[in-house]
Protein backbone atom coordinates (compact mmCIF):
# COMPACT_ATOMS: atom_id res chain seq x y z
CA UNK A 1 -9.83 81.67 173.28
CA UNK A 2 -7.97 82.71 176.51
CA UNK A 3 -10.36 84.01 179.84
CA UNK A 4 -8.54 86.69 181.74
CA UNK A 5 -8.02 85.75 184.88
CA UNK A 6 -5.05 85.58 187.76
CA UNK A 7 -4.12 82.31 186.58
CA UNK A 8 -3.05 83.40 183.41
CA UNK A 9 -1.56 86.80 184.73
CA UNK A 10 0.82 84.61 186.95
CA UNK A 11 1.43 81.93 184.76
CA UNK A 12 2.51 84.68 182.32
CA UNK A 13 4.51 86.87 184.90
CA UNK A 14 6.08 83.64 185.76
CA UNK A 15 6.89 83.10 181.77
CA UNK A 16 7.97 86.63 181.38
CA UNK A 17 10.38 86.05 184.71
CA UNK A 18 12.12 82.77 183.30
CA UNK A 19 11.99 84.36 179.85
CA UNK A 20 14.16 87.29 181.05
CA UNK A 21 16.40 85.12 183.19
CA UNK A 22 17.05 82.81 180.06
CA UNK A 23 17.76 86.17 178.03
CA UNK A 24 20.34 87.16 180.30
CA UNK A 25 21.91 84.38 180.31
CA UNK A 26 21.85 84.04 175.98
CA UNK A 27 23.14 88.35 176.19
CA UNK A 28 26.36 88.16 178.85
CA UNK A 29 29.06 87.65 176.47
CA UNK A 30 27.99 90.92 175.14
CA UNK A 31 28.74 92.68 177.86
CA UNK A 32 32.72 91.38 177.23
CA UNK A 33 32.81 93.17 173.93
CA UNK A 34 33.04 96.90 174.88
CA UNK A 35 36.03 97.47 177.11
CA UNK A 36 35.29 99.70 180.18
CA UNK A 37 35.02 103.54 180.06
CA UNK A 38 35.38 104.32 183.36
CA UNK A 39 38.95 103.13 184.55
CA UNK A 40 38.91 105.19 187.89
CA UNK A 41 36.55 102.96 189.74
CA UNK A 42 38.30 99.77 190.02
CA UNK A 43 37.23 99.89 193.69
CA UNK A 44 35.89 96.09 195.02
CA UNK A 45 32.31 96.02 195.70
CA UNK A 46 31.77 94.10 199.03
CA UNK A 47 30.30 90.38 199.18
CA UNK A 48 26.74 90.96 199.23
CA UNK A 49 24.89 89.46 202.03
CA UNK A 50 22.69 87.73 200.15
CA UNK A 51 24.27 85.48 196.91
CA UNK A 52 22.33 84.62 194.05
CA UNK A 53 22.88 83.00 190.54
CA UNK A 54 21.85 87.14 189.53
CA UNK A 55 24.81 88.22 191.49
CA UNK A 56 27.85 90.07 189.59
CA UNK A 57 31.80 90.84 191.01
CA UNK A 58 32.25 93.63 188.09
CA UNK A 59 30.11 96.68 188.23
CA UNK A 60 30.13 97.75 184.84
CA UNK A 61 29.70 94.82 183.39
CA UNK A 62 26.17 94.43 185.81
CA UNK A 63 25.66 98.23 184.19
CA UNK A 64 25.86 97.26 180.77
CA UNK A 65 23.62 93.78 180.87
CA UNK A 66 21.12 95.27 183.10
CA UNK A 67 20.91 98.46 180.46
CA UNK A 68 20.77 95.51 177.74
CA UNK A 69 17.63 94.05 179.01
CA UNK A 70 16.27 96.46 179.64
CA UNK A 71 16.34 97.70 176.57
CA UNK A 72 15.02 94.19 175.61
CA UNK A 73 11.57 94.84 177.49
CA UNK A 74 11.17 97.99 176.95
CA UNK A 75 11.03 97.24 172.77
CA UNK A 76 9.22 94.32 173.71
CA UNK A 77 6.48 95.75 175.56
CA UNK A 78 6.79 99.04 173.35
CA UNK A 79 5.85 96.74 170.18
CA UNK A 80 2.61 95.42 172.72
CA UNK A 81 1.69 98.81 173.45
CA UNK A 82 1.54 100.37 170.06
CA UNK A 83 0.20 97.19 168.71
CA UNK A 84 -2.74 97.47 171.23
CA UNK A 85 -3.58 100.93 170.31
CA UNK A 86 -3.59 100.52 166.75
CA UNK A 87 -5.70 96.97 166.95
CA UNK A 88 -8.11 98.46 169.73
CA UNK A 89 -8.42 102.31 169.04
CA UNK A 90 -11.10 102.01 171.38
CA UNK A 91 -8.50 102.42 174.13
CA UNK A 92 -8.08 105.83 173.37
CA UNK A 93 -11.38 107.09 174.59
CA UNK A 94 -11.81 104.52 177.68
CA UNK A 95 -8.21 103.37 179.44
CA UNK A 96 -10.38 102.34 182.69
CA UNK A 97 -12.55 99.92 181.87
CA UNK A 98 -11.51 98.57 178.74
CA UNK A 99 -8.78 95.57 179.34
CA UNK A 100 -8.28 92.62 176.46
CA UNK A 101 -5.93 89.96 176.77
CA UNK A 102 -3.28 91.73 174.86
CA UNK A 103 -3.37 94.30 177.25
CA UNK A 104 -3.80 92.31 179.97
CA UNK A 105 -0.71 89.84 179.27
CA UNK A 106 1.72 93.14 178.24
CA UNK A 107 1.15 94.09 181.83
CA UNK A 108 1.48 90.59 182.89
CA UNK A 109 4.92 90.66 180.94
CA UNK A 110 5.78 93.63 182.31
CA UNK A 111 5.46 92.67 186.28
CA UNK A 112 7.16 89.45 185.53
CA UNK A 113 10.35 91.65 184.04
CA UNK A 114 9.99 93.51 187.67
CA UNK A 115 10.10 90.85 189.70
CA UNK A 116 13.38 89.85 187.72
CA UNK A 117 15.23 93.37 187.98
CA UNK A 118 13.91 93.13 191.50
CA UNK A 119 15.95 90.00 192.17
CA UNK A 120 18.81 91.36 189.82
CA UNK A 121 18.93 94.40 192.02
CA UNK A 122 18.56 93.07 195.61
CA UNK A 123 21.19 90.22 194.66
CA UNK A 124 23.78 92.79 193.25
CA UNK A 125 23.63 95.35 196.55
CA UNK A 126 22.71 97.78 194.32
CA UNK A 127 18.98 98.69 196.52
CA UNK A 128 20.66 101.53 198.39
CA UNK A 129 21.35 102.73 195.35
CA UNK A 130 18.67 102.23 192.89
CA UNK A 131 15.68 102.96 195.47
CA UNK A 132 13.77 104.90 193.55
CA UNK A 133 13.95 101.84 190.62
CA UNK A 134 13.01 99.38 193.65
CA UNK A 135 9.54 101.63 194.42
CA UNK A 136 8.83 101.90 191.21
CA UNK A 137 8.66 97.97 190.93
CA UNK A 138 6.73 97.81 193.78
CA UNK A 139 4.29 100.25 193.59
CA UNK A 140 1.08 98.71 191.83
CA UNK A 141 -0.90 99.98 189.65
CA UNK A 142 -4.33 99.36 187.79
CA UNK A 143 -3.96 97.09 184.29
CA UNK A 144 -5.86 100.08 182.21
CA UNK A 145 -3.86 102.85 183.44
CA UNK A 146 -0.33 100.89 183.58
CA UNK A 147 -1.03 99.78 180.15
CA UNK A 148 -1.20 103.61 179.06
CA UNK A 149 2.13 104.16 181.37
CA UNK A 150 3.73 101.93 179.36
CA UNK A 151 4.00 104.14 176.76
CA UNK A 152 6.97 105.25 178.47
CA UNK A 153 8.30 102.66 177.68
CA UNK A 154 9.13 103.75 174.32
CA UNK A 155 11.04 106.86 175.60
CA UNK A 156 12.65 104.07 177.20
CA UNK A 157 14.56 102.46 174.19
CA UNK A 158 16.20 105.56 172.98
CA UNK A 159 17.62 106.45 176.40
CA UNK A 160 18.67 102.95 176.95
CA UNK A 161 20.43 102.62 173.27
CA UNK A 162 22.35 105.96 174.11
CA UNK A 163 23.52 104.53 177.27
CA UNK A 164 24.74 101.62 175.50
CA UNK A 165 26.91 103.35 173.26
């Protein structure tokens, strides 16, 4: 069986990084099928300063595949979440001290996914914008308690899925 240690979280942050990069590559010719809603705003964004593989010319288009997955890790780490309450009920009555390695790599997956939208952000210009989103990648938090704050996550697929429609 696995130990839980910071190897393994950064090997699978690292994972969960390349895993999203891969999926947004395998999900961008979805975001050709839905024409554009907005048609006032064909304004030019400016040439970002700093230009990555992550950065995107078309605005909506970033809107919709960043919405996409997003929607992909918040199912993903939805499905860990419930999973891990249902397996360990014991998580109910002590979020604290009680971390397993299901736990512990959801959170992993989780921070890698962060780092990505970090770099998806930054590279697009969009940080002026989106600061809030930015902070909220940053700020860290304890495996136990983000682990229980992930349950947002499950809010999150509904109000991504609306968006997407």
């Amino acid at each position: 069986m696995f130990t839980i240690n910071a190897t393994l979280g950064i090997g699978w942050a690292s994972l969960s990084f390349g895993f999203f990069v891969f999926i947004r590559y395998l999900i961008q010719p979805l975001t050709y099928l839905r024409p554009s809603i907005n048609k006032q705003t064909h304004s030019a964004i400016s040439s970002p300063y700093i230009r990555t593989c992550f950065t995107y010319s078309d605005e909506e288009r970033w809107q919709r595949l960043n919405l996409l997955i997003s929607w992909i890790h918040a199912f993903i780490t939805s499905v860990l979440v419930l999973y891990s309450f249902l397996v360990y009920p014991e998580l109910y009555n002590d979020f604290v001290t009680h971390v397993n390695l299901i736990t512990y790599l959801t959170c992993s997956l989780s921070f890698g996914y962060f780092c990505y939208d970090l770099c998806d952000i930054v590279s697009n210009r969009r940080g002026s914008d989106m600061f809030e989103i930015i902070l909220h990648h940053i700020v860290k938090r304890r495996i136990s308690h983000e682990n229980a704050l992930l349950n947002i996550e499950i809010k999150a697929i509904s109000s991504n899925s609306l968006h997407l429609t």
